[in-house]
N, C-alpha and C. Protein backbone atom coordinates (compact mmCIF):
# COMPACT_ATOMS: atom_id res chain seq x y z
N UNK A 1 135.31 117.73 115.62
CA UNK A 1 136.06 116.72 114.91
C UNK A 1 135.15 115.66 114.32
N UNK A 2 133.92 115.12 114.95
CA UNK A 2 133.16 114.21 114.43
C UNK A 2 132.54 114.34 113.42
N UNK A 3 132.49 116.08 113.80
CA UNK A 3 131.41 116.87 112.61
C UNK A 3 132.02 117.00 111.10
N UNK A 4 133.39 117.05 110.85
CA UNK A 4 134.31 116.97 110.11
C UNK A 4 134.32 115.85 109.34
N UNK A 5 134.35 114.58 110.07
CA UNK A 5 134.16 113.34 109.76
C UNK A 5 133.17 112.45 109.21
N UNK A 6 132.13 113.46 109.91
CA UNK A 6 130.62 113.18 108.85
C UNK A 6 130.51 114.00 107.67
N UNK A 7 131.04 114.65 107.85
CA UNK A 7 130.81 115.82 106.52
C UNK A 7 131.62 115.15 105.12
N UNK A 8 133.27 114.75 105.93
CA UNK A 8 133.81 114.28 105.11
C UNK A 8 133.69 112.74 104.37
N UNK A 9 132.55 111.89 105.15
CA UNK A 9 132.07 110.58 104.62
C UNK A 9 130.85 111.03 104.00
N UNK A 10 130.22 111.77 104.04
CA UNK A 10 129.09 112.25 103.05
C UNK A 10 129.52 112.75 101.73
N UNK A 11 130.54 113.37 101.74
CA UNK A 11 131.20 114.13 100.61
C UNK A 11 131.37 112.70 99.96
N UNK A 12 132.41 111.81 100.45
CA UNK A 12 133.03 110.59 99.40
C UNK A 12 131.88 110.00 99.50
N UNK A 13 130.70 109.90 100.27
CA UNK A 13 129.37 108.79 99.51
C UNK A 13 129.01 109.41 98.03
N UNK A 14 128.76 110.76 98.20
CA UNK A 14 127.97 111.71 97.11
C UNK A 14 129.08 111.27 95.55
N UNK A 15 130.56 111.39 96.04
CA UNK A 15 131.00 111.94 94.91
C UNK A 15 131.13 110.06 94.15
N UNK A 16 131.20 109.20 95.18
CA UNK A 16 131.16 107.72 94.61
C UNK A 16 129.88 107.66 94.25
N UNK A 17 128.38 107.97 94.31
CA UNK A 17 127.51 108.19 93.62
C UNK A 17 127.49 108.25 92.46
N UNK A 18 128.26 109.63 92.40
CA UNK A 18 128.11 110.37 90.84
C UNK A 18 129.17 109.89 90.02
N UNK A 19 130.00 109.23 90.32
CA UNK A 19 130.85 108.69 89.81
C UNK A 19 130.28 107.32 88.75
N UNK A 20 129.45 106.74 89.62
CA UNK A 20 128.74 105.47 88.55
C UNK A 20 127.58 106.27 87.85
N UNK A 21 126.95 107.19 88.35
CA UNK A 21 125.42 107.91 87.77
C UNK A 21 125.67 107.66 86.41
N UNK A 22 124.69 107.90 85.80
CA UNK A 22 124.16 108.12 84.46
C UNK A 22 125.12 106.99 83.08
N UNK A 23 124.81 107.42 82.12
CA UNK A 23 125.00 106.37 81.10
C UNK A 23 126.73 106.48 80.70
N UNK A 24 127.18 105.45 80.51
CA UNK A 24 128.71 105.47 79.17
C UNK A 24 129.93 105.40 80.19
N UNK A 25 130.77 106.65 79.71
CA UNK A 25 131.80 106.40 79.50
C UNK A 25 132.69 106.01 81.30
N UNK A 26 133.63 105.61 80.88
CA UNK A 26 134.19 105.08 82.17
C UNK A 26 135.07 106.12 81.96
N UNK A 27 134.85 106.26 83.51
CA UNK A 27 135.48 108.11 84.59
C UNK A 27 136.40 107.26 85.49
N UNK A 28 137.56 108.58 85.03
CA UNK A 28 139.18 108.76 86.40
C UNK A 28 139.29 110.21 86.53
N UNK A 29 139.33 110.10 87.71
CA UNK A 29 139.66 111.33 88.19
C UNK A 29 141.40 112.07 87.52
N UNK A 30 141.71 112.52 86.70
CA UNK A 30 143.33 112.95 86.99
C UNK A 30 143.92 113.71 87.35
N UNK A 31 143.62 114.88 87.80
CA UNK A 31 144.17 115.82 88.83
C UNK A 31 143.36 117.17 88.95
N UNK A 32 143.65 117.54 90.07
CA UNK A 32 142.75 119.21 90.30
C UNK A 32 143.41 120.36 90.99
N UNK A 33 143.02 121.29 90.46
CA UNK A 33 144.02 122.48 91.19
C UNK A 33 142.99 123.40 92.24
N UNK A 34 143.87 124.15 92.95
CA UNK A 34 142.49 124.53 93.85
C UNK A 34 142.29 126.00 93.19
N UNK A 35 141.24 127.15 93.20
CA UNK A 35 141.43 128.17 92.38
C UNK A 35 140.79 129.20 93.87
N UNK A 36 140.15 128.81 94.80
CA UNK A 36 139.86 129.64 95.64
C UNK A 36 140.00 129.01 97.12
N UNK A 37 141.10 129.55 97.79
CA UNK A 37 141.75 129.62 99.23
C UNK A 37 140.45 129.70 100.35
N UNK A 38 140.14 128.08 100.93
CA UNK A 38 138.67 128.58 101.71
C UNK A 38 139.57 128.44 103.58
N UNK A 39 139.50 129.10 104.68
CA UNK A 39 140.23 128.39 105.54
C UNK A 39 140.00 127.50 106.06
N UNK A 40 138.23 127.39 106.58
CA UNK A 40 137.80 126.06 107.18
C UNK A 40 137.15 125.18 106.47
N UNK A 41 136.69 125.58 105.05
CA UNK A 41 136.34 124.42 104.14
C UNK A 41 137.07 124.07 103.29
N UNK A 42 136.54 122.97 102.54
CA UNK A 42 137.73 122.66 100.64
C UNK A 42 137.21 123.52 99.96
N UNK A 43 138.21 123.72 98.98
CA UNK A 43 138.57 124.82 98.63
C UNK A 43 137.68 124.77 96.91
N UNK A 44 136.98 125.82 96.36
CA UNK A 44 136.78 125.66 94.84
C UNK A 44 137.86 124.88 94.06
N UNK A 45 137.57 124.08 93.19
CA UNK A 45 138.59 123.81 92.58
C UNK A 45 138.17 123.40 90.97
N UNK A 46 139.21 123.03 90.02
CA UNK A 46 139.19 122.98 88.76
C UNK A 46 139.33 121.15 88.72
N UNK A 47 139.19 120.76 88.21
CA UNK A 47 138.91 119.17 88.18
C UNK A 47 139.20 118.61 86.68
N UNK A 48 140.08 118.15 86.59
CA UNK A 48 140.24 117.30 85.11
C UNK A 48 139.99 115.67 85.61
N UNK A 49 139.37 115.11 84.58
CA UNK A 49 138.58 113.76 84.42
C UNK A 49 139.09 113.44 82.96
N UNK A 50 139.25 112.11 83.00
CA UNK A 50 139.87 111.74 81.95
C UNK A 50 138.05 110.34 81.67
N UNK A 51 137.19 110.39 80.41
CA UNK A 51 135.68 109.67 80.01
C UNK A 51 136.60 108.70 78.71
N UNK A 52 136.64 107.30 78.99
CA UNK A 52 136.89 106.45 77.85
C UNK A 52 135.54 106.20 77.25
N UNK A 53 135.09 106.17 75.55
CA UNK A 53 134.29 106.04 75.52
C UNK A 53 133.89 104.82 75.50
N UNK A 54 132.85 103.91 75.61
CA UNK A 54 132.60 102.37 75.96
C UNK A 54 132.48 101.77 74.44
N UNK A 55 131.87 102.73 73.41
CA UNK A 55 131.68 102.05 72.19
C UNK A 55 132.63 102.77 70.91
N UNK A 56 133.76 103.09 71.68
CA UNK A 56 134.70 103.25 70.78
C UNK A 56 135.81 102.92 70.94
N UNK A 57 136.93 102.11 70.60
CA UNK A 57 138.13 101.46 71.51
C UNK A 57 138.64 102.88 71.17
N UNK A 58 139.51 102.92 71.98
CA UNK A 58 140.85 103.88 72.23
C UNK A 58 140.34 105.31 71.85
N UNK A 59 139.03 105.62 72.12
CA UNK A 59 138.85 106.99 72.69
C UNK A 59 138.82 107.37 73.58
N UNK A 60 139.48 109.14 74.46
CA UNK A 60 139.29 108.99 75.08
C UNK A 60 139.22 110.67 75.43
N UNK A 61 138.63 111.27 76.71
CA UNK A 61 138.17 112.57 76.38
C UNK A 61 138.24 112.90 77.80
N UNK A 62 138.75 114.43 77.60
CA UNK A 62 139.58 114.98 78.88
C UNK A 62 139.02 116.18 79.37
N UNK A 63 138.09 116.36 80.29
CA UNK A 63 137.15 117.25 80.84
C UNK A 63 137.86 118.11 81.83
N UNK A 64 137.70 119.02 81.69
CA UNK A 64 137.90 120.55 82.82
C UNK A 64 136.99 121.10 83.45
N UNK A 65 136.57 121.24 84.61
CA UNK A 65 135.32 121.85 85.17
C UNK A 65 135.92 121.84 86.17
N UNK A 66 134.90 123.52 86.86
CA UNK A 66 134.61 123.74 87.99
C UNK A 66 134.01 123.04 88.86
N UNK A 67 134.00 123.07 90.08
CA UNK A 67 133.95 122.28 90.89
C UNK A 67 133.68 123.10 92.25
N UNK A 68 132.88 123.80 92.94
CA UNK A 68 132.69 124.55 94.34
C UNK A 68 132.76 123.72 95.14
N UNK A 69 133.72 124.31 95.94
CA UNK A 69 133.93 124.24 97.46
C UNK A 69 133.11 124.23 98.62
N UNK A 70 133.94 125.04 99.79
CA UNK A 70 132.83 125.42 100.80
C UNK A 70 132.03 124.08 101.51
N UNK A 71 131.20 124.96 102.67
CA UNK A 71 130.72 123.16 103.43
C UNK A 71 129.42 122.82 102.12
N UNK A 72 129.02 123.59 101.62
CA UNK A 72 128.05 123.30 101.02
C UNK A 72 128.60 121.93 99.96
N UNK A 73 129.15 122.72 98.87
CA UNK A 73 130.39 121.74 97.97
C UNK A 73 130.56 120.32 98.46
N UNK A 74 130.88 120.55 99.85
CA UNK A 74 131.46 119.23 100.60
C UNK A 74 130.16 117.92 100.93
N UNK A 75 128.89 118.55 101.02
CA UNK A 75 127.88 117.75 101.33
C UNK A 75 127.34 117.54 100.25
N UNK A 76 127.73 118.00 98.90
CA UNK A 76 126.75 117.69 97.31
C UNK A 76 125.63 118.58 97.67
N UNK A 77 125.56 119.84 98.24
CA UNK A 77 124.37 121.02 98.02
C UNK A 77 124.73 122.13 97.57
N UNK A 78 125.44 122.42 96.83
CA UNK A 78 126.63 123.94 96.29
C UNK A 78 126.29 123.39 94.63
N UNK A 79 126.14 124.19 93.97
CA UNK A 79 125.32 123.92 92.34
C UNK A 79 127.03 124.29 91.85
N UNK A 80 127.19 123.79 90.60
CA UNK A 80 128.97 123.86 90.27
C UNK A 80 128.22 124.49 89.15
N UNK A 81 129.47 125.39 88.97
CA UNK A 81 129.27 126.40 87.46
C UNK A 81 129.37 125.37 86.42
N UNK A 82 128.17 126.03 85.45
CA UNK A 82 128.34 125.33 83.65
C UNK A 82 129.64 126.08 83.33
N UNK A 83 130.75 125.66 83.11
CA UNK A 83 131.92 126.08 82.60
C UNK A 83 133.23 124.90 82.69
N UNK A 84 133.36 124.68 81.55
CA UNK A 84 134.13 123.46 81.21
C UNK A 84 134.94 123.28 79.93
N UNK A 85 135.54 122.72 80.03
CA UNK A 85 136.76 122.30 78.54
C UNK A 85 136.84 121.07 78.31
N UNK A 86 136.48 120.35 77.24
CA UNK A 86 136.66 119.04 76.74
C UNK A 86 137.50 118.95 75.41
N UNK A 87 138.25 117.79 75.33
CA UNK A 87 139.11 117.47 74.82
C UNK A 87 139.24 116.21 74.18
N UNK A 88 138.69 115.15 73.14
CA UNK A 88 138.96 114.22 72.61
C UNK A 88 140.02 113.60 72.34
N UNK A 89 140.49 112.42 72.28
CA UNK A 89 141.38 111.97 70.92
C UNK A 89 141.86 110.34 70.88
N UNK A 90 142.18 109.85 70.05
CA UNK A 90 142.03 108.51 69.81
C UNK A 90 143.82 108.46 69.81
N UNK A 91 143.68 107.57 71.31
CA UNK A 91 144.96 107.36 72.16
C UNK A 91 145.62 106.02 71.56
N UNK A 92 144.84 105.31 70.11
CA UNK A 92 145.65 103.78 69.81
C UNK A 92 144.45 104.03 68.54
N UNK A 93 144.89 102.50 67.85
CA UNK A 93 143.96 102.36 66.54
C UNK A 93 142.18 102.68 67.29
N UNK A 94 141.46 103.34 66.23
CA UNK A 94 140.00 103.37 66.78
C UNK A 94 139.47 102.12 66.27
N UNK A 95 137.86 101.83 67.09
CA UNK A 95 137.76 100.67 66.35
C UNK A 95 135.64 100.45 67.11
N UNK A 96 134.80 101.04 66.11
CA UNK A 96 133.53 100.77 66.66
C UNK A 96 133.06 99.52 67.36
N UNK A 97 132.31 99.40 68.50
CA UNK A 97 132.59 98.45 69.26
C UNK A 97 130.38 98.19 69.15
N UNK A 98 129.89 99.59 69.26
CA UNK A 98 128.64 99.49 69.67
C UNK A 98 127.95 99.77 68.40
N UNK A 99 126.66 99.93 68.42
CA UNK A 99 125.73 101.20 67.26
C UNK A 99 125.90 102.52 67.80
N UNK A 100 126.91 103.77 66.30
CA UNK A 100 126.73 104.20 67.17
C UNK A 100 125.16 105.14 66.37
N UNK A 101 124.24 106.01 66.89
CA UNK A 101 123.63 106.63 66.00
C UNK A 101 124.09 107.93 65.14
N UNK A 102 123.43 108.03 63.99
CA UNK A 102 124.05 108.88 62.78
C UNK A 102 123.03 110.04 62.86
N UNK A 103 122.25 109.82 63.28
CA UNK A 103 120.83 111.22 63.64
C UNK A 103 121.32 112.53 63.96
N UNK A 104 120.52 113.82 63.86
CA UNK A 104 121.13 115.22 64.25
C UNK A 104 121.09 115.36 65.90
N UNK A 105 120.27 113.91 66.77
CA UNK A 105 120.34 114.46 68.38
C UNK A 105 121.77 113.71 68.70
N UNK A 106 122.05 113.22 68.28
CA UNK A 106 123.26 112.00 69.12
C UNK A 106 122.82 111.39 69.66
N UNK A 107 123.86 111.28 70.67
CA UNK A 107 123.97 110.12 71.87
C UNK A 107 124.48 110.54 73.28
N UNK A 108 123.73 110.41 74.56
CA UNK A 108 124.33 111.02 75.51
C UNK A 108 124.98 109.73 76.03
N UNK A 109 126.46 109.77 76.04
CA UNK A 109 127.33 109.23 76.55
C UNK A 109 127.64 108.89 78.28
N UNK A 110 127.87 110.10 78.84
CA UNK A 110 127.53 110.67 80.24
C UNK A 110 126.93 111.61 80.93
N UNK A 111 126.47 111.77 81.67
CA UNK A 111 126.05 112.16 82.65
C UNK A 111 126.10 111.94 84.29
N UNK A 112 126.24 113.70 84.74
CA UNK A 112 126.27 113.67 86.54
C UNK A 112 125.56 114.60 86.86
N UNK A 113 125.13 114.36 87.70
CA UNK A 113 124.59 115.57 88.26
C UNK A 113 125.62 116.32 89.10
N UNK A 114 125.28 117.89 89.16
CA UNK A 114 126.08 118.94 89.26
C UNK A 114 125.43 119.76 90.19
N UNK A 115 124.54 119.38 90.92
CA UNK A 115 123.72 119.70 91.85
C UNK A 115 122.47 119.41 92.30
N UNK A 116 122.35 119.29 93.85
CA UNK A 116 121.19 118.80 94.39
C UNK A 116 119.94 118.47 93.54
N UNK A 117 119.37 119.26 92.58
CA UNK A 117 117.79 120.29 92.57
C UNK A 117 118.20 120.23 90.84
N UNK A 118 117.97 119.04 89.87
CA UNK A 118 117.96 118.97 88.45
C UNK A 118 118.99 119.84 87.77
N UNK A 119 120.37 119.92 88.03
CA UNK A 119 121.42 120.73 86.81
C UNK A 119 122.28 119.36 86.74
N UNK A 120 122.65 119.13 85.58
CA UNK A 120 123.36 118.16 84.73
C UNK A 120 124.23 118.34 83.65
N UNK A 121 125.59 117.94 84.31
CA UNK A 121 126.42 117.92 83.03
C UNK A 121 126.38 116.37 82.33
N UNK A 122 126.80 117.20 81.01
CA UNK A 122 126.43 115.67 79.73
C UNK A 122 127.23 115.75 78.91
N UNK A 123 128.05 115.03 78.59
CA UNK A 123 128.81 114.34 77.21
C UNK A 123 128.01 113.70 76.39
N UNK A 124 127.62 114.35 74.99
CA UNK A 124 126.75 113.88 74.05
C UNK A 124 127.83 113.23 73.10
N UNK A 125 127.69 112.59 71.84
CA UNK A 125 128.66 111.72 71.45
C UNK A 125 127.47 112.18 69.99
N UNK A 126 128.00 112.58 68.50
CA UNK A 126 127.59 112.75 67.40
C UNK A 126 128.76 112.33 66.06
N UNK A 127 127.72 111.67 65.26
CA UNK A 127 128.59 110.53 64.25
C UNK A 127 128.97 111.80 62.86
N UNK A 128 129.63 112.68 62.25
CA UNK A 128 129.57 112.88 61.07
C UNK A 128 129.87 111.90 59.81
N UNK A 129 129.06 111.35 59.46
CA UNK A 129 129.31 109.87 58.57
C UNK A 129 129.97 110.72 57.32
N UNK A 130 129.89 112.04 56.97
CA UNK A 130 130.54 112.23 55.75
C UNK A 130 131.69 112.80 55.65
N UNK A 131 132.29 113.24 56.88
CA UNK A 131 133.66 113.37 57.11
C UNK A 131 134.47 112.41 58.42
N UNK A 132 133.57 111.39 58.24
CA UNK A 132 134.01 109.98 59.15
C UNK A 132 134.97 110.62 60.30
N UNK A 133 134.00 111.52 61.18
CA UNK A 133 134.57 111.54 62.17
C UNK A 133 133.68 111.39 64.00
N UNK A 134 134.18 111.43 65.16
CA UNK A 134 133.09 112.12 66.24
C UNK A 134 133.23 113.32 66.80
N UNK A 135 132.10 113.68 67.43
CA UNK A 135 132.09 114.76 67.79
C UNK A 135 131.52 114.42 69.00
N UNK A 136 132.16 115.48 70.14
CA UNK A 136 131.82 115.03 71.31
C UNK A 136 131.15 116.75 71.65
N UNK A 137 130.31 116.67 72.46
CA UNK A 137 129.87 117.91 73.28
C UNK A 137 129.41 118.05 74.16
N UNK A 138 129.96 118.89 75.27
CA UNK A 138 129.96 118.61 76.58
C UNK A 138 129.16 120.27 77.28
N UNK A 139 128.03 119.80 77.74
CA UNK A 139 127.11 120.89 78.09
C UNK A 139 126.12 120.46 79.13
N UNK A 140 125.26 121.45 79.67
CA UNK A 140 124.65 121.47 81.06
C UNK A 140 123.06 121.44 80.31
N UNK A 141 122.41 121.20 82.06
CA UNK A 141 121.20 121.05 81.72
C UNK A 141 120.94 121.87 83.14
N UNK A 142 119.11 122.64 83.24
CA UNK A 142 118.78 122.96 84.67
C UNK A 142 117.76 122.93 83.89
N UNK A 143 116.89 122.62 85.00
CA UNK A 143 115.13 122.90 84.75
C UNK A 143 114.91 123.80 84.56
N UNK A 144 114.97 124.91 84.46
CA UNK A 144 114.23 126.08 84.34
C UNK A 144 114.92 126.84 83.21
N UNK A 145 116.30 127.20 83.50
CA UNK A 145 116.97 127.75 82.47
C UNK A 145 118.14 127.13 82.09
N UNK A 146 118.75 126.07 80.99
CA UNK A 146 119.73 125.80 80.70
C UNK A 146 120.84 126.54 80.52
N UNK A 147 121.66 125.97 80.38
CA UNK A 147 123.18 126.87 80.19
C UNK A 147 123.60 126.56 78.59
N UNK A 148 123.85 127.75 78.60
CA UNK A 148 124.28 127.75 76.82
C UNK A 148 126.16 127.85 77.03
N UNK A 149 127.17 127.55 78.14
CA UNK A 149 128.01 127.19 78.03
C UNK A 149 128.39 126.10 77.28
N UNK A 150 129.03 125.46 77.02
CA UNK A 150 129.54 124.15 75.94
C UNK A 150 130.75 124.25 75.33
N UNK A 151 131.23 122.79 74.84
CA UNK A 151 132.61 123.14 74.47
C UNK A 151 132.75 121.59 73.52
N UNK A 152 133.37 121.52 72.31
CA UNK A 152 133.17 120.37 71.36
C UNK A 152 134.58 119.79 71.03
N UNK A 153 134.89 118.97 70.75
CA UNK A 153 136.29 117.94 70.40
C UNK A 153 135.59 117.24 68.90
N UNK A 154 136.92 117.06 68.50
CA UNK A 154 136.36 115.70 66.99
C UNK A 154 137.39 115.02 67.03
N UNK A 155 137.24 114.00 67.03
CA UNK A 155 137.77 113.05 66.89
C UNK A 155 137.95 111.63 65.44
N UNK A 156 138.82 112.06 64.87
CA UNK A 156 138.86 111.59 63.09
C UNK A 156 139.39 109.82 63.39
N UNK A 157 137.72 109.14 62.59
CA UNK A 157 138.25 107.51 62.94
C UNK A 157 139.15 107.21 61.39
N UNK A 158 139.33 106.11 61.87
CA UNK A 158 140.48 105.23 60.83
C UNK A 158 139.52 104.57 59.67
């Protein structure tokens, strides 16, 4: 039972960690489904997050990812699959708040880490100034071999 209890205050240190980590947008959790039945651990699950962006009023962008289970999962040492769905859209008038840049790299918005040992998911943020819109893209990083999973939203300003 104690062992449970440490496991399970390590889990909420890790995941309040990653919750402030890296640059931008302000993260809510909004709901998760479980996708694999574990009996003595939590279970894999699918995770939607709702990222406001900080330098855009009333954007706002709706992430799907995997999420592993298991005791590993539970202590932040279980690597979560690159596989995800993002979703943009401007929830009230838009309205630029920051700089944003117009360049072919963008802007990385957010970032978490997705496991122990350098893999990173990232919300990049890209300006098309000639069809005045954003583009958001949401993709992984690992040291050695990146993930060519990814998934893009646009979002058309006023």
């Amino acid at each position: 039972m104690m062992r449970a209890r440490t496991i399970a205050a390590i889990s909420s240190a890790v995941l309040a960690l990653s919750a402030v980590a890296g640059p931008g947008l302000a993260q809510e959790k909004i709901g998760e489904v479980s996708t694999t039945f574990r009996l003595m651990s939590p279970n894999d699950k699918v995770v939607i997050e709702r990222y406001d962006d900080p330098k855009v009023e009333n954007v706002s962008c709706y992430l799907s990812r995997a999420e592993t289970g298991g005791w590993s999962g539970a202590v932040g040492l279980a690597e979560d699959p690159s596989r995800f769905s993002i979703a943009c859209r401007a929830v009230g008038p838009t309205r630029i708040v920051g700089k944003i840049p117009a360049d072919k790299k963008g802007e990385v918005v957010f970032s978490e880490d997705t496991s122990i040992m350098f893999k990173e998911l990232r919300i990049s943020r890209f300006h098309d100034t000639q069809k005045n819109v954003l583009v958001y893209l949401v993709w992984s990083t690992k040291l050695i071999d990146g993930s060519p999973y990814n998934s893009i939203s646009v979002v058309p300003l006023d």
